[in-house]
PDB file of N, CA and C in Angstrom:
ATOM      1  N   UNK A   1      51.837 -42.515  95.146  1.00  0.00           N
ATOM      2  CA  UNK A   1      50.911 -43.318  95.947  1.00  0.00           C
ATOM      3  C   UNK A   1      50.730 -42.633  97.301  1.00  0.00           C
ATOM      4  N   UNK A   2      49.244 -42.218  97.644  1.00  0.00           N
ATOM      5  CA  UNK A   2      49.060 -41.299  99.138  1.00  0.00           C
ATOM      6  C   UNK A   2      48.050 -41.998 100.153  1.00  0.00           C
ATOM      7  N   UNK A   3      48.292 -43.201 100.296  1.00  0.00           N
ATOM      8  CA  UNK A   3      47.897 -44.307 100.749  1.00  0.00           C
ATOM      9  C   UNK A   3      48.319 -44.396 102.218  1.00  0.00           C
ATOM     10  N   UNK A   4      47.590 -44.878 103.337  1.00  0.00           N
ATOM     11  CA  UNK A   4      48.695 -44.881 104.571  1.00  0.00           C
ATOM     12  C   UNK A   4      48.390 -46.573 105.277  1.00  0.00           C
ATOM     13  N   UNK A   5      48.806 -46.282 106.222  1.00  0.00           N
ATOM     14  CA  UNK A   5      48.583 -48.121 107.288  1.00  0.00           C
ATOM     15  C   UNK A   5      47.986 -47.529 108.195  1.00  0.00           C
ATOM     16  N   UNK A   6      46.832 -48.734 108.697  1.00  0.00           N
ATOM     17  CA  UNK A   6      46.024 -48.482 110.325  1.00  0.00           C
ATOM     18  C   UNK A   6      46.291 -49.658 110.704  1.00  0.00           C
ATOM     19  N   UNK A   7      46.289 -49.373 112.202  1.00  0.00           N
ATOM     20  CA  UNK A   7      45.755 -51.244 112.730  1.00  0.00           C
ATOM     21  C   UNK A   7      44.574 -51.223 112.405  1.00  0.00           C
ATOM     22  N   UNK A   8      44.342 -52.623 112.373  1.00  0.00           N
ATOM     23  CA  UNK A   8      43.023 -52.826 112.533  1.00  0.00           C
ATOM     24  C   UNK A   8      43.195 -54.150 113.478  1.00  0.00           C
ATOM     25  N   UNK A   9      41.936 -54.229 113.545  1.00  0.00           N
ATOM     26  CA  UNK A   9      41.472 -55.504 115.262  1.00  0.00           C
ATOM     27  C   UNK A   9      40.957 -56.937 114.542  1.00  0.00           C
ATOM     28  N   UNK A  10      41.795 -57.775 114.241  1.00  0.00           N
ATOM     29  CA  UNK A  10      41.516 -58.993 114.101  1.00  0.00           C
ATOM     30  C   UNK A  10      40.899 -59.876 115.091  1.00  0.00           C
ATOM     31  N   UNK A  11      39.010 -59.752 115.674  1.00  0.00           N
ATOM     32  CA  UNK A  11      38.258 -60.644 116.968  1.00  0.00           C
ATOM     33  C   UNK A  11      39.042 -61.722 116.835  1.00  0.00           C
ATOM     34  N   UNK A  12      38.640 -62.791 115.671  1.00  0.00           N
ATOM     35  CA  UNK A  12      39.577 -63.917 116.062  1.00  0.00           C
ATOM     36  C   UNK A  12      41.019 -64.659 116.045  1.00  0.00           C
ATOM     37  N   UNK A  13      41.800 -63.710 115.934  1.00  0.00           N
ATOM     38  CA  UNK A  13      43.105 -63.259 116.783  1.00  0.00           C
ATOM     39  C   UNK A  13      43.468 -62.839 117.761  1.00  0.00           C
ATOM     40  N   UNK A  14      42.313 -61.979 118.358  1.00  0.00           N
ATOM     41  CA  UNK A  14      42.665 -60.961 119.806  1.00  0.00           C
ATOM     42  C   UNK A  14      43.912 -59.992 119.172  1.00  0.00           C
ATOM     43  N   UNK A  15      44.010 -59.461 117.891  1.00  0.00           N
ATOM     44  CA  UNK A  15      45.017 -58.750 117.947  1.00  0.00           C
ATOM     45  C   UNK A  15      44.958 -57.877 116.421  1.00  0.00           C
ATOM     46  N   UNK A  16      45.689 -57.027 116.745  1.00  0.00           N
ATOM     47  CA  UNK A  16      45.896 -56.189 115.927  1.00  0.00           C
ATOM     48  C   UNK A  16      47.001 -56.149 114.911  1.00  0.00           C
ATOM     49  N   UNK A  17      47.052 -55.806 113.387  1.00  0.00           N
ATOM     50  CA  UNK A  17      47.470 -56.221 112.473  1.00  0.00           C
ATOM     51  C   UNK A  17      47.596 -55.141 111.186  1.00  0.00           C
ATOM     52  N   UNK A  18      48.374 -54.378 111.079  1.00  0.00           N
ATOM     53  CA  UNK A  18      48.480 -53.584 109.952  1.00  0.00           C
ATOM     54  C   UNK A  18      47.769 -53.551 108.668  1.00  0.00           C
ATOM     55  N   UNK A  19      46.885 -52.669 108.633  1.00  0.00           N
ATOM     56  CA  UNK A  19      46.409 -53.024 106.825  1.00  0.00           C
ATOM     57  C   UNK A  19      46.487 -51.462 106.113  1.00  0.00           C
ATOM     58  N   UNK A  20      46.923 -51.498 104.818  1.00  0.00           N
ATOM     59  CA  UNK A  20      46.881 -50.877 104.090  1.00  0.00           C
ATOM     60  C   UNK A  20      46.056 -49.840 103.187  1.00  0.00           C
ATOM     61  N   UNK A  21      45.202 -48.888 103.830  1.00  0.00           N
ATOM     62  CA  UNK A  21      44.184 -48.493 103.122  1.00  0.00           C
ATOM     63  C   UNK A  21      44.464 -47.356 101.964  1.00  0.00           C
ATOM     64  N   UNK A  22      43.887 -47.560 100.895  1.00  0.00           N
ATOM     65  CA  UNK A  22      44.352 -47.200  99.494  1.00  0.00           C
ATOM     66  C   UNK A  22      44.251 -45.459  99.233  1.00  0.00           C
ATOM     67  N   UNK A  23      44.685 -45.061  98.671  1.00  0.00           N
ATOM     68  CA  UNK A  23      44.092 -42.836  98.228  1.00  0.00           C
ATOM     69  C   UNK A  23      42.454 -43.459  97.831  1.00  0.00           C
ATOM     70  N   UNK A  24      41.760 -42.238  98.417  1.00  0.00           N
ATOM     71  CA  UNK A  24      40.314 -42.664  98.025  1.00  0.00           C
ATOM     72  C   UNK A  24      39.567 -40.677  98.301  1.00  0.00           C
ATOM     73  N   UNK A  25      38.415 -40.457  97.318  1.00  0.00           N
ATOM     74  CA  UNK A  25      37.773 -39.116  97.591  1.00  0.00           C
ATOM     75  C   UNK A  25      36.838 -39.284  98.257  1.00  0.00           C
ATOM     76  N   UNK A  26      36.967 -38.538  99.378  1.00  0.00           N
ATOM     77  CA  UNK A  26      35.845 -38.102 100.040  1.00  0.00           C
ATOM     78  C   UNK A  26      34.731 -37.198 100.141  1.00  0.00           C
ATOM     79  N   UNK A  27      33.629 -37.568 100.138  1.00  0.00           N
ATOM     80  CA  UNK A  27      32.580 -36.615  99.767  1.00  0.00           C
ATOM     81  C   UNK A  27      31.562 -36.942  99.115  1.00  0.00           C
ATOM     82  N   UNK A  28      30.540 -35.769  99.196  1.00  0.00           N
ATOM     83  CA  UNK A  28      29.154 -36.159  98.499  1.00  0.00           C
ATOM     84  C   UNK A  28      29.307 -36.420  96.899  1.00  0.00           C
ATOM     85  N   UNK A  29      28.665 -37.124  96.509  1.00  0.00           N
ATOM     86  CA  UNK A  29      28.319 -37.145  95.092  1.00  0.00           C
ATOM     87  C   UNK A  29      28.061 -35.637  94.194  1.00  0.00           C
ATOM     88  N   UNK A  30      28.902 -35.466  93.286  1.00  0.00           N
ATOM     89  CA  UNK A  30      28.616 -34.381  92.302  1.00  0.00           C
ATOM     90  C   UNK A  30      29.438 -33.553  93.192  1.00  0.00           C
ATOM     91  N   UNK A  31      29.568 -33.332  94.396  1.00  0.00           N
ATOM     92  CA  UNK A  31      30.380 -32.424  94.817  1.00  0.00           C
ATOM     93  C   UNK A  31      32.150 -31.954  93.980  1.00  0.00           C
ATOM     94  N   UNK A  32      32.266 -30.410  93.880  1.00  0.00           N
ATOM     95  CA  UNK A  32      33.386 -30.060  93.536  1.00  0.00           C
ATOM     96  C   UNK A  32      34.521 -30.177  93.966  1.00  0.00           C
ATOM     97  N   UNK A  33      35.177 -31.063  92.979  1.00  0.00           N
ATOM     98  CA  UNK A  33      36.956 -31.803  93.764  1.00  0.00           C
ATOM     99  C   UNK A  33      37.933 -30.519  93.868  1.00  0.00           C
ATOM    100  N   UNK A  34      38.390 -30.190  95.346  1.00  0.00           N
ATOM    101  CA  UNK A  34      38.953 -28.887  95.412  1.00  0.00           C
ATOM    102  C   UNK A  34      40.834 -29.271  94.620  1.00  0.00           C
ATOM    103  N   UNK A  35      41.234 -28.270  94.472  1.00  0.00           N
ATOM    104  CA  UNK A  35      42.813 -28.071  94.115  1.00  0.00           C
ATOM    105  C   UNK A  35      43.728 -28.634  94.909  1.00  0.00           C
ATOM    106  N   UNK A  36      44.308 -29.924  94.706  1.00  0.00           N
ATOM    107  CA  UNK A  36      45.794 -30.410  95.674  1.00  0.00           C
ATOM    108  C   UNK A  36      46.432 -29.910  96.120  1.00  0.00           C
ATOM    109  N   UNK A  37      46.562 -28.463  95.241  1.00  0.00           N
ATOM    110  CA  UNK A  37      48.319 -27.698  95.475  1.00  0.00           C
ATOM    111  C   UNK A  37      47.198 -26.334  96.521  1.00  0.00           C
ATOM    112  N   UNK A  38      45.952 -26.453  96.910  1.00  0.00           N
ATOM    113  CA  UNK A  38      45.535 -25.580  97.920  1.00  0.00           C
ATOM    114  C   UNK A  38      45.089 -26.442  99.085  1.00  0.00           C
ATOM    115  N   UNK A  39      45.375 -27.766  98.986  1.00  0.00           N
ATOM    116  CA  UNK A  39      45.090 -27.998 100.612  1.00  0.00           C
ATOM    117  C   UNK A  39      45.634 -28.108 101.319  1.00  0.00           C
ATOM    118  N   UNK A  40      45.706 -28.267 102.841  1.00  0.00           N
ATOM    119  CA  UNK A  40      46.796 -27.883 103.853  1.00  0.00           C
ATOM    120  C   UNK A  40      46.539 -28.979 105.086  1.00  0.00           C
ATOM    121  N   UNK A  41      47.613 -30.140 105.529  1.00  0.00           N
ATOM    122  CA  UNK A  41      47.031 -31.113 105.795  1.00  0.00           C
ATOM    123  C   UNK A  41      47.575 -31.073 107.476  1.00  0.00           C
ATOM    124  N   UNK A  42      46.570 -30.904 108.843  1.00  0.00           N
ATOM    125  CA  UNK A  42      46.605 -30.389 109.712  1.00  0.00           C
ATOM    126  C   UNK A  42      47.344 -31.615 110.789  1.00  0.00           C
ATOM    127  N   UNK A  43      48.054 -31.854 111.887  1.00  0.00           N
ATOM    128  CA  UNK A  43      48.642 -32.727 112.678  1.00  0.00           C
ATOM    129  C   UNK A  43      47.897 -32.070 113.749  1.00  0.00           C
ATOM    130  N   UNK A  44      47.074 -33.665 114.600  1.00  0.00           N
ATOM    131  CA  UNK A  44      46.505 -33.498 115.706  1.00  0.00           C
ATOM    132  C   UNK A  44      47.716 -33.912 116.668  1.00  0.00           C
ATOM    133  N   UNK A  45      47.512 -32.884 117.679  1.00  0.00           N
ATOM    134  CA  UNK A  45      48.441 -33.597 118.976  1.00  0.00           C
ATOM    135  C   UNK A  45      47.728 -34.019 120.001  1.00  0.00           C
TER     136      UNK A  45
END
């Protein structure tokens, strides 16, 4: 499972609240799904 957590902003709460967003592909339609074991996953600082 390669799934992660964001906050997200609950208006009528005033607050923020963990949710779960699921593995999902990104990209155009028909586009070619590249190789797992060649991608390289970058940390912003």
């Amino acid at each position: 499972m390669r799934g992660h957590w964001r906050n997200h902003y609950y208006s009528s709460r005033k607050a923020n609240r963990p949710t779960w967003i699921d593995q999902h592909i990104k990209g155009p339609d028909g586009a070619p799904i590249l190789d797992p074991e060649k991608l390289v996953n970058l940390l912003r600082r």
